[in-house]
C-alpha atoms as a PDB file:
ATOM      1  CA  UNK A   1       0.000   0.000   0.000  1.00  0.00           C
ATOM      2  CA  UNK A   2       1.361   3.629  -0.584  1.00  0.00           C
ATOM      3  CA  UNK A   3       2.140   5.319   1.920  1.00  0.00           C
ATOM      4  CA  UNK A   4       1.390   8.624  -0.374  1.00  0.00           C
ATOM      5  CA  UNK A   5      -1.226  11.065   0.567  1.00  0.00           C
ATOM      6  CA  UNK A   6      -4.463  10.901  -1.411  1.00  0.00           C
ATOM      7  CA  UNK A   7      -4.875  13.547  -4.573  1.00  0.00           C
ATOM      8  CA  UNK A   8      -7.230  15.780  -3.042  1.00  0.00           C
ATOM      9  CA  UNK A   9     -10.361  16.705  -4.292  1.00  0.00           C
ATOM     10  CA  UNK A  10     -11.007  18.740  -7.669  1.00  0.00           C
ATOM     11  CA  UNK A  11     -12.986  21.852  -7.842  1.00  0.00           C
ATOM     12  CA  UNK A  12     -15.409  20.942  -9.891  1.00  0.00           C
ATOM     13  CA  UNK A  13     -15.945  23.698 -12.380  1.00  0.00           C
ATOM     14  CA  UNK A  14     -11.887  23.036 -13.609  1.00  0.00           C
ATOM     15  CA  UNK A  15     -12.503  19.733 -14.546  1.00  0.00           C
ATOM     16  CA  UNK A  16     -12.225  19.685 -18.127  1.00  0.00           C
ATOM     17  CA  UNK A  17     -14.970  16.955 -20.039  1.00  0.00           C
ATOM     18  CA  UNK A  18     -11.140  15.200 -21.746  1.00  0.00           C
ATOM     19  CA  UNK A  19     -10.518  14.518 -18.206  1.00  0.00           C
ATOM     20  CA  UNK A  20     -13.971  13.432 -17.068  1.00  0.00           C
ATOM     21  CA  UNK A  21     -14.250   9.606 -17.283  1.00  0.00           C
ATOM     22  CA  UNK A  22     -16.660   6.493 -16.001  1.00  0.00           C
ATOM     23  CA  UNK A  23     -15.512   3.004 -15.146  1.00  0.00           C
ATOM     24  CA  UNK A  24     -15.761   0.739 -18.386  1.00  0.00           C
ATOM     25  CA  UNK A  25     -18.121  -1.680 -16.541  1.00  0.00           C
ATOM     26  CA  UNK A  26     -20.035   0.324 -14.421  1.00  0.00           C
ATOM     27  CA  UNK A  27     -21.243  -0.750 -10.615  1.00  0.00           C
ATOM     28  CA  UNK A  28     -24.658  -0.406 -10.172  1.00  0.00           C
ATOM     29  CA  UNK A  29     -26.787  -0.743  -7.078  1.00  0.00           C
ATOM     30  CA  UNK A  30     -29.835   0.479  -8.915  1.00  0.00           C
ATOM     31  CA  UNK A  31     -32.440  -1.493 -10.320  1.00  0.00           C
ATOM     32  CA  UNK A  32     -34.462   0.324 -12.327  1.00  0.00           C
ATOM     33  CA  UNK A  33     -38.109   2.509 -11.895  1.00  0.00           C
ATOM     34  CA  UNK A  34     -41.182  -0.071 -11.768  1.00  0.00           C
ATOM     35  CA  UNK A  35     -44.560   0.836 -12.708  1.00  0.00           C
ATOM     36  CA  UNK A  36     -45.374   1.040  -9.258  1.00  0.00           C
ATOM     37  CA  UNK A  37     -43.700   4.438  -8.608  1.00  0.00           C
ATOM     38  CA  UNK A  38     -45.577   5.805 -11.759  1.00  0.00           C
ATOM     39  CA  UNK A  39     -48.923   4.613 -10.739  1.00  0.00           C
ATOM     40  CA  UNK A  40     -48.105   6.136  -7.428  1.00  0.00           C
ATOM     41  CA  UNK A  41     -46.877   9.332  -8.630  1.00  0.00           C
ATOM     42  CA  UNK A  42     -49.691   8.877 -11.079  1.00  0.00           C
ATOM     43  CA  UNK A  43     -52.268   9.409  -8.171  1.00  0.00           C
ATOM     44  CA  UNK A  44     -50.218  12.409  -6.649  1.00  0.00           C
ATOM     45  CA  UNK A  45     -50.252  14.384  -9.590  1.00  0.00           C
ATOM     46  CA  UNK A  46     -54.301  13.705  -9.462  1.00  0.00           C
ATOM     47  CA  UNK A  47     -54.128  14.443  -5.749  1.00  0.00           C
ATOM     48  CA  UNK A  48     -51.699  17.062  -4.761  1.00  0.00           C
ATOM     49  CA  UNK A  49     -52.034  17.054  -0.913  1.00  0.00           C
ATOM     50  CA  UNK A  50     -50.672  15.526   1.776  1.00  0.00           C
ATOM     51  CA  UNK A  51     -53.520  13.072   2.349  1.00  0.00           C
ATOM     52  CA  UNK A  52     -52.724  11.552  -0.537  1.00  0.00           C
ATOM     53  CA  UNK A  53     -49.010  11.540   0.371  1.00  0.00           C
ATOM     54  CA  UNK A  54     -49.988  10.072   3.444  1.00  0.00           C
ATOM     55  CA  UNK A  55     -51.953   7.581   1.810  1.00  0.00           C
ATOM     56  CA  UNK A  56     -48.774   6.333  -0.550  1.00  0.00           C
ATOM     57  CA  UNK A  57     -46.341   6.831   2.677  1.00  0.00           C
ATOM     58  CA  UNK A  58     -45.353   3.275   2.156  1.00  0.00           C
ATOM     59  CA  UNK A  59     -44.548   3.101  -1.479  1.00  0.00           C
ATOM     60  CA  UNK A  60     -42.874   6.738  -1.576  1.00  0.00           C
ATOM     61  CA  UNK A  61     -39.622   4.572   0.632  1.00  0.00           C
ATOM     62  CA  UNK A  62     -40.094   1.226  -1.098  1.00  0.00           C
ATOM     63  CA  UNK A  63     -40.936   2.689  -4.990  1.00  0.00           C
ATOM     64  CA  UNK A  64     -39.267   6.589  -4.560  1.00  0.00           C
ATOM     65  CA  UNK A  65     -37.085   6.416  -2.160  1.00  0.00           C
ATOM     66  CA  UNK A  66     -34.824   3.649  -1.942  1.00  0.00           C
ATOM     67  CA  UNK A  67     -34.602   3.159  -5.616  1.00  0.00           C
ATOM     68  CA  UNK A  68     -33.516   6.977  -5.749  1.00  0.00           C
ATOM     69  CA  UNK A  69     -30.814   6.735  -3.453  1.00  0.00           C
ATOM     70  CA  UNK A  70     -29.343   3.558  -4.945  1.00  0.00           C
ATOM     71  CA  UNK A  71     -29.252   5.526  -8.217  1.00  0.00           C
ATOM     72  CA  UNK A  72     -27.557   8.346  -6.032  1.00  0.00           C
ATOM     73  CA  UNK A  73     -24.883   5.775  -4.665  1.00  0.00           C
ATOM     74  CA  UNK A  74     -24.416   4.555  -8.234  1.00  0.00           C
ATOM     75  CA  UNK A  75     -23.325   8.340  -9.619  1.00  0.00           C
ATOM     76  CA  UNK A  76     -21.042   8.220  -6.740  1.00  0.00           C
ATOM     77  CA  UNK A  77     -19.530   5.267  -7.568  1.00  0.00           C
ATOM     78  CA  UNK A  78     -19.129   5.530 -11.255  1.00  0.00           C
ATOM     79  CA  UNK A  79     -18.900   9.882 -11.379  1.00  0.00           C
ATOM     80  CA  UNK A  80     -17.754  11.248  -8.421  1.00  0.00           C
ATOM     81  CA  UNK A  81     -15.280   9.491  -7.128  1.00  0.00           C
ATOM     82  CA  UNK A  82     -13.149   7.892 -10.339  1.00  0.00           C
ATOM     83  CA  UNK A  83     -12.940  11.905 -10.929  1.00  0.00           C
ATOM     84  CA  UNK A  84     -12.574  12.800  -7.467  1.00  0.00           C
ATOM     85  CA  UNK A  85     -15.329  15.851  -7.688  1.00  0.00           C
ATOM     86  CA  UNK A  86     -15.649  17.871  -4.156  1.00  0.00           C
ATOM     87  CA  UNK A  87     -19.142  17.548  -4.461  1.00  0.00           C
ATOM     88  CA  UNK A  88     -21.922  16.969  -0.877  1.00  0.00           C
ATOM     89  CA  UNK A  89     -23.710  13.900  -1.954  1.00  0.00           C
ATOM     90  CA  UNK A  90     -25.087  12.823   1.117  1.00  0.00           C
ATOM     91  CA  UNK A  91     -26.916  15.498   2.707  1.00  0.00           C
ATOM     92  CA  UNK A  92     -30.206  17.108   1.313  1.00  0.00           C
ATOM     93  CA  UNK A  93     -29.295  16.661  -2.126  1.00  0.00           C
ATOM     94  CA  UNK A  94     -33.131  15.169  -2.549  1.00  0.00           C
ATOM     95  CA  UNK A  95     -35.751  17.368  -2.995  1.00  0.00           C
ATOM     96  CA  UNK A  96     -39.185  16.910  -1.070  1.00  0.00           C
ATOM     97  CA  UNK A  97     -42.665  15.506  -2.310  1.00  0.00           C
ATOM     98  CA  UNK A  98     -44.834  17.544   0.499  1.00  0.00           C
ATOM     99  CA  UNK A  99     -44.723  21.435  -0.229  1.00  0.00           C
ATOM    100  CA  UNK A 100     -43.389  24.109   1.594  1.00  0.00           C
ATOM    101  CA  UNK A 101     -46.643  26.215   1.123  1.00  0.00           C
ATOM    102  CA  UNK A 102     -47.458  27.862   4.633  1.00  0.00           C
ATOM    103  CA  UNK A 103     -49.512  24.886   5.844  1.00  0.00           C
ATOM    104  CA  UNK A 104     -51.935  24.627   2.183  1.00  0.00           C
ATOM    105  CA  UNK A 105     -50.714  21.062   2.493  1.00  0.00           C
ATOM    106  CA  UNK A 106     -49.318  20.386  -1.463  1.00  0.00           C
ATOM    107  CA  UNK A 107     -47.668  17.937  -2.284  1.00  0.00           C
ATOM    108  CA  UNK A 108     -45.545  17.335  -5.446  1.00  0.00           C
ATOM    109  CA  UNK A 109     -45.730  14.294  -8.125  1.00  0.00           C
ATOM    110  CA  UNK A 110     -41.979  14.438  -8.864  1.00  0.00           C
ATOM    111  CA  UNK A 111     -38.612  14.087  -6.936  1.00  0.00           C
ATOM    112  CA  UNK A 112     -35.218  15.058  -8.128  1.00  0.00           C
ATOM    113  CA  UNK A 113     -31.704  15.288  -6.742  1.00  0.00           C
ATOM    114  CA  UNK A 114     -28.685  17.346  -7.423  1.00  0.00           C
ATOM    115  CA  UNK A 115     -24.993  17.181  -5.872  1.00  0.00           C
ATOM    116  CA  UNK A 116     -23.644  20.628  -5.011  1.00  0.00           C
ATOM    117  CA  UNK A 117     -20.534  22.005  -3.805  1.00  0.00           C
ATOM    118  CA  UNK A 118     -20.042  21.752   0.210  1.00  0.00           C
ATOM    119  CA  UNK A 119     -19.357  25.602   0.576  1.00  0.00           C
ATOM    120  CA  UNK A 120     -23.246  26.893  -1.075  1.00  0.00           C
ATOM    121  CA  UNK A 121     -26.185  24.614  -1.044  1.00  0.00           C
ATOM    122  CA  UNK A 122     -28.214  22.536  -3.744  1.00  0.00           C
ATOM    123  CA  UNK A 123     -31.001  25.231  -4.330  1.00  0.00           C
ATOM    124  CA  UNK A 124     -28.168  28.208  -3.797  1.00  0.00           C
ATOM    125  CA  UNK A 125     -25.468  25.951  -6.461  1.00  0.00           C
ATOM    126  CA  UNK A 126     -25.923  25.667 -10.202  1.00  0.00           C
ATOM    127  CA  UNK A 127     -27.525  21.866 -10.006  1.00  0.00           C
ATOM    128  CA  UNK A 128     -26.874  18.981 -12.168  1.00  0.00           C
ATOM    129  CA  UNK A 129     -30.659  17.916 -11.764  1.00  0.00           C
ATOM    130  CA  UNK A 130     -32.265  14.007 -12.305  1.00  0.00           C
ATOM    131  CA  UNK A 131     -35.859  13.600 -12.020  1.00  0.00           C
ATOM    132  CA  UNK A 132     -38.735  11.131 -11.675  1.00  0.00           C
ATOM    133  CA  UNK A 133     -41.668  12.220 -12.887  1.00  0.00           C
ATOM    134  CA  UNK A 134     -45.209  10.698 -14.004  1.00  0.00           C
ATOM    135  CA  UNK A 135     -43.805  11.259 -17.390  1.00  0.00           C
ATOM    136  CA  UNK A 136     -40.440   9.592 -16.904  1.00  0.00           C
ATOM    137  CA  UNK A 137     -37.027  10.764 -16.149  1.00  0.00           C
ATOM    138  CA  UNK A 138     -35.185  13.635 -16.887  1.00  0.00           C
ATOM    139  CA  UNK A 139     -31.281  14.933 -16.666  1.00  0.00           C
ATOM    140  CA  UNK A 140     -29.925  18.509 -16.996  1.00  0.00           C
ATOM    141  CA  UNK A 141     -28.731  21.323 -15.687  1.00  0.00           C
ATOM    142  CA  UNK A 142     -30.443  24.237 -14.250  1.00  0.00           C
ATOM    143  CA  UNK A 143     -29.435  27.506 -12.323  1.00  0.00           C
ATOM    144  CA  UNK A 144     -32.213  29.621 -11.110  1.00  0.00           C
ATOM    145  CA  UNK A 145     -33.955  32.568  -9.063  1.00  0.00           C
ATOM    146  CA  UNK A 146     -32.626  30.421  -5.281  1.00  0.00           C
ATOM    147  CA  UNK A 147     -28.687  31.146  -6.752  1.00  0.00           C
ATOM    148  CA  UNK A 148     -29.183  34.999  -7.064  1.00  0.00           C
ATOM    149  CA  UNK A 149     -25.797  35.604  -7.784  1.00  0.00           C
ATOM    150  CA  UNK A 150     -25.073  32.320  -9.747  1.00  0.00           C
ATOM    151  CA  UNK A 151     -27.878  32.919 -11.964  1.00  0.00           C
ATOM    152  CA  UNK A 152     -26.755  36.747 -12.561  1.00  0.00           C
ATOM    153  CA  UNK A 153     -23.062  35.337 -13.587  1.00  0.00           C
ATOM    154  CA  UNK A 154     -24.756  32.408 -16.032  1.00  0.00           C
ATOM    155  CA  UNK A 155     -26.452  35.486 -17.644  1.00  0.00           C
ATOM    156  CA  UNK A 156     -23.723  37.912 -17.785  1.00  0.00           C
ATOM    157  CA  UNK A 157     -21.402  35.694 -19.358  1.00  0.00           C
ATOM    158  CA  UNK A 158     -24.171  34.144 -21.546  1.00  0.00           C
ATOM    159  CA  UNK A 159     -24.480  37.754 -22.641  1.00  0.00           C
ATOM    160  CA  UNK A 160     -20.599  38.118 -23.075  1.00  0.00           C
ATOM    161  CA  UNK A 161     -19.863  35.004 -24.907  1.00  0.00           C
ATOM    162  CA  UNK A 162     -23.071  34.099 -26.522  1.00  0.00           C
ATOM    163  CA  UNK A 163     -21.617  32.275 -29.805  1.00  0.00           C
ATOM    164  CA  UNK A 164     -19.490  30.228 -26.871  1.00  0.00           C
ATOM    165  CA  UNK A 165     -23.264  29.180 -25.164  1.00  0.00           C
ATOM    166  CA  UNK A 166     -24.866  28.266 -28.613  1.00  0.00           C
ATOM    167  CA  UNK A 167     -22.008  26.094 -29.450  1.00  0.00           C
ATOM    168  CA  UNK A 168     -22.657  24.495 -26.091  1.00  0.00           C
ATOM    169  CA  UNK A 169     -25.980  24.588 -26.319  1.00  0.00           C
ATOM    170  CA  UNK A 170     -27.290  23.802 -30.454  1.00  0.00           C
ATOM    171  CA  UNK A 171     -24.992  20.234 -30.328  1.00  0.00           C
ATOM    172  CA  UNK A 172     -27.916  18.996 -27.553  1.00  0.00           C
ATOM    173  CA  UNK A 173     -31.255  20.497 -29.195  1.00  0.00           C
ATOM    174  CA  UNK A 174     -29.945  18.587 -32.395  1.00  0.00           C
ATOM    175  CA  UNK A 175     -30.966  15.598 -30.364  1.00  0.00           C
ATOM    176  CA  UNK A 176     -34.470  14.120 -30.131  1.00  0.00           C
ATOM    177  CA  UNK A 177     -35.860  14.753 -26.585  1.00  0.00           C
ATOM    178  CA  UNK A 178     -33.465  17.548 -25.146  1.00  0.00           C
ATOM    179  CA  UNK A 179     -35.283  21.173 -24.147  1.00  0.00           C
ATOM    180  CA  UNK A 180     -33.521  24.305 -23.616  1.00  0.00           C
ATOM    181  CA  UNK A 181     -36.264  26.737 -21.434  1.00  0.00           C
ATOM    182  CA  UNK A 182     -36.295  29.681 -19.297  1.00  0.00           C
ATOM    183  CA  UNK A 183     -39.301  30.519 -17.127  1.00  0.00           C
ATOM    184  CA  UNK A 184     -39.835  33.950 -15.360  1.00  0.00           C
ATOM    185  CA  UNK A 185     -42.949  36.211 -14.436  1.00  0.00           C
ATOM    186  CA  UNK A 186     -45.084  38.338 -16.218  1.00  0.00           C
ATOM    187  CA  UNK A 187     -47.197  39.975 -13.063  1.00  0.00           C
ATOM    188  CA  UNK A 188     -48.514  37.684 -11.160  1.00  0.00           C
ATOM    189  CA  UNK A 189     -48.106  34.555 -13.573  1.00  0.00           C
ATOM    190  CA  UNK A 190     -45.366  32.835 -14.387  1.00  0.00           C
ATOM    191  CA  UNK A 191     -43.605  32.021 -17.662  1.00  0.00           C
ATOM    192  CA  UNK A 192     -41.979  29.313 -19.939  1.00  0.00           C
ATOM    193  CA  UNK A 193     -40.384  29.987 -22.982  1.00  0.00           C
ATOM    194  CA  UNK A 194     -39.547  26.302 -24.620  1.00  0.00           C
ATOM    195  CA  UNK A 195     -37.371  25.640 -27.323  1.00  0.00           C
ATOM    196  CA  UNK A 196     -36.852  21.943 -28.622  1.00  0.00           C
ATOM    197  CA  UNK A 197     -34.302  22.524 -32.002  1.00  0.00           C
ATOM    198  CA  UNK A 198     -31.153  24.457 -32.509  1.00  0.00           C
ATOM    199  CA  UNK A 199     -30.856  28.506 -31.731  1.00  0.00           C
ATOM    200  CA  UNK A 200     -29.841  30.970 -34.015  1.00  0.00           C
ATOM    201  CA  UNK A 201     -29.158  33.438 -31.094  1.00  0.00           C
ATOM    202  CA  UNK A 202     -29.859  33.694 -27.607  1.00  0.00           C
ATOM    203  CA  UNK A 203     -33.490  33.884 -26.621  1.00  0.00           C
ATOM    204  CA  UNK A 204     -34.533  37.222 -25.057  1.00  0.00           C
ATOM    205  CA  UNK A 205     -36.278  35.497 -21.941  1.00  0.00           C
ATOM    206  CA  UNK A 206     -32.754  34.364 -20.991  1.00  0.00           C
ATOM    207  CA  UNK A 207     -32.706  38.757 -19.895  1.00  0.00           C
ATOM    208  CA  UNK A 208     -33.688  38.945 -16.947  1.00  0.00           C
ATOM    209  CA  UNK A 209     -35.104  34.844 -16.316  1.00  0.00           C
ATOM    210  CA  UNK A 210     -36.021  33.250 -13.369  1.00  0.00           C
ATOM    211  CA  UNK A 211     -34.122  30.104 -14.079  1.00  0.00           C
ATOM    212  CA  UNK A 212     -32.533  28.762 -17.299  1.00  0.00           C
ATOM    213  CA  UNK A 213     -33.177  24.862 -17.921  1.00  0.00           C
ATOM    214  CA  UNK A 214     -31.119  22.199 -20.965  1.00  0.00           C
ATOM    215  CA  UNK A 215     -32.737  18.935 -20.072  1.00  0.00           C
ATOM    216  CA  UNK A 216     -33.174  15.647 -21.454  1.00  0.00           C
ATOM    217  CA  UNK A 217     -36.209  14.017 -21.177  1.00  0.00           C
ATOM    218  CA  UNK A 218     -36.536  10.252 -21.069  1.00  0.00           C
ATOM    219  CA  UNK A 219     -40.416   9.212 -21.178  1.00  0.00           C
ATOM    220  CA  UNK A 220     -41.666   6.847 -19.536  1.00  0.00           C
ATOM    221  CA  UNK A 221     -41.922   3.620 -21.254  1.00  0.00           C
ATOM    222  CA  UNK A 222     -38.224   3.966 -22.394  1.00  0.00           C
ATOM    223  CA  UNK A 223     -37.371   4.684 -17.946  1.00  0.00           C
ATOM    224  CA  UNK A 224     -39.148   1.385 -17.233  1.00  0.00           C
ATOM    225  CA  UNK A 225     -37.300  -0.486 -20.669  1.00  0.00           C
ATOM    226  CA  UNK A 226     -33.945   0.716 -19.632  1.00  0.00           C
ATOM    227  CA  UNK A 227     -34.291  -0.931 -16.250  1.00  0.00           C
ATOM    228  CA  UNK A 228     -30.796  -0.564 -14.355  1.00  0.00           C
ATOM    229  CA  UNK A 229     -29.185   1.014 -17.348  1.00  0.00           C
ATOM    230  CA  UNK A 230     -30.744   4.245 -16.534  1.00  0.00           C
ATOM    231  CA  UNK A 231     -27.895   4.940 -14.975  1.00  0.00           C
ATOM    232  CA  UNK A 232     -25.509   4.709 -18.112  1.00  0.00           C
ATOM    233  CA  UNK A 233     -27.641   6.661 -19.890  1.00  0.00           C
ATOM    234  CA  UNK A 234     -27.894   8.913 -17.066  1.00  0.00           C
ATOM    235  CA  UNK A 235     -23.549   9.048 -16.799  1.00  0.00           C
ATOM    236  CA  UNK A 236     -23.786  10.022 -20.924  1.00  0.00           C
ATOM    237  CA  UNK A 237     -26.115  12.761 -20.091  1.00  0.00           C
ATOM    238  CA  UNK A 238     -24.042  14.637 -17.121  1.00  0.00           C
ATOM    239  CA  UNK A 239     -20.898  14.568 -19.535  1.00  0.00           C
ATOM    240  CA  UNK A 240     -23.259  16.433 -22.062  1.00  0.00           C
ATOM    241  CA  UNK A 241     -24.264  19.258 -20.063  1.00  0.00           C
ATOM    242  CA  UNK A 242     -20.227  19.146 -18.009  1.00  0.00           C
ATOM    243  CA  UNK A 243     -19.329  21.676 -20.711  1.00  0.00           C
ATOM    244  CA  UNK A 244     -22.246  23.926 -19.658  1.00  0.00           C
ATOM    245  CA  UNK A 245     -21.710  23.513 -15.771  1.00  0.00           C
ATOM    246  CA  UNK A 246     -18.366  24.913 -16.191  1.00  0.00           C
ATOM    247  CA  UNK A 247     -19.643  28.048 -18.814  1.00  0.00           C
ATOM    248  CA  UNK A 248     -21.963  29.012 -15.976  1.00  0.00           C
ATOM    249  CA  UNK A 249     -18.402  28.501 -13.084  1.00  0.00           C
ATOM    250  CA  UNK A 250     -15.204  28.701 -14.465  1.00  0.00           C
ATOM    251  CA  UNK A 251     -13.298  31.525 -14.547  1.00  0.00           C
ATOM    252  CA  UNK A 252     -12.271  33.102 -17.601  1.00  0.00           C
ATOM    253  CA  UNK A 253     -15.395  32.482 -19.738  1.00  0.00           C
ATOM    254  CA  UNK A 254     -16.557  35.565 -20.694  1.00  0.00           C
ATOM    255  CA  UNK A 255     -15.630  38.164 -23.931  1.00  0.00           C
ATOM    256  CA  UNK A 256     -11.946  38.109 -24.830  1.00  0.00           C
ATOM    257  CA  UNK A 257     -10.833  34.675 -23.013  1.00  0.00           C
ATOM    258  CA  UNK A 258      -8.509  32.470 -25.222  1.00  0.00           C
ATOM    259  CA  UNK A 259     -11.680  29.900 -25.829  1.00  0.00           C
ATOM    260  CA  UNK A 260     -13.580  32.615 -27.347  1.00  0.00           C
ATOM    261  CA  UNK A 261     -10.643  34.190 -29.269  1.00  0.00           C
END
């Protein structure tokens, strides 16, 4: 054994996508989503409240839960650690079903995680986002209104560099199933701009947004066919928005740095 002192952990917004890598054969705790989390989820999105939340208490561990953090340990495995990433994956990187809503009582029908670096917190970092849904599954990246100053730097340099974000950004909407949308307010109502194929420039409701979203969506017939390989897919999809993550991070990314020279 050496008796060297471990590399320590990388920042994650310098690590490059050529130096991002996954384990050949991947190890995977996670089974797969069954139809029973969809039928369950199914019945939230009919009933929104926490009686019905307290109805499914059971099945939100044995079909949500446990399947989620298995998926969770399996990003560890196979992400995190082969690239050593200082990312918290442990605590409250899972959202919650039941609503924080003064008392109304909501409850969600989806659940999604995101790691985030230990010195902010998941709704204060850019996120890396994976969600189950009643419509399937769904991987991107998001920064929004909860990372004030995160989500003013995305913009900025968005605004700086914007041939820099479209060549991020166009490769993905070339593909079947990934969405690049912004939402926002207009008085008391809130917004979604949605675009689904490649940009020829920036979209004005990126000025002055809420939140800026690139996801891939998975539906959910192909979640349930792709059983435990979810999470390969899942691994392809991170690397694809890795590029982004760093736009919105690293330093040097804005008008006149070498990459946009």
């Amino acid at each position: 054994m050496s008796n060297e002192p471990p590399a320590p952990a990388i920042d994650p917004p310098q690590k490059p996508l050529d130096a991002m890598h996954t384990p050949e054969d991947l190890d995977r705790s996670f089974e797969g989503w069954s139809e029973d989390v969809f039928r369950m989820l199914d019945r939230l999105r009919a009933e929104p409240h926490i009686d019905q939340y307290k109805a499914e208490k059971p099945g939100v561990t044995e079909f949500l839960k446990d399947p989620f953090r298995r998926y969770r340990d399996d990003l560890v495995v196979n992400w995190v650690l082969p690239n050593r990433l200082g990312f918290e994956t442990e605590k409250y990187v899972f959202s919650r079903l039941l609503k924080n809503d003064f008392g109304a009582g909501g409850c969600n029908d989806n659940l999604w995680m995101s790691f985030y670096r230990p010195e902010t917190r998941r709704l204060e970092d850019v996120q890396i986002t994976h969600r189950v849904s009643p419509d399937g599954f769904a991987v991107g990246i998001y920064v929004g209104a909860h990372a004030t100053d995160l989500l003013t730097q995305a913009t900025s340099r968005i605004h700086d560099a914007p041939g820099m974000y479209l060549d991020l950004v166009n490769p993905l909407l070339q593909n079947k199933n990934w969405r690049f949308h912004t939402h926002g307010r207009a008085g008391r109502s809130k917004t979604k701009t949605v675009f689904d194929a490649p940009l020829d420039q920036v979209p004005d409701s990126v000025e002055g947004a809420d939140g800026i979203h690139v996801r891939h969506y998975i539906g959910r017939e192909e979640t349930l066919h792709l059983g435990a390989e979810l999470v390969d897919r899942a691994l392809d999809l991170v690397l694809d928005v890795w590029p982004i993550y760093r736009f919105y991070l690293a330093e040097g990314m804005g008008r006149g740095s070498p990459a946009e020279k």
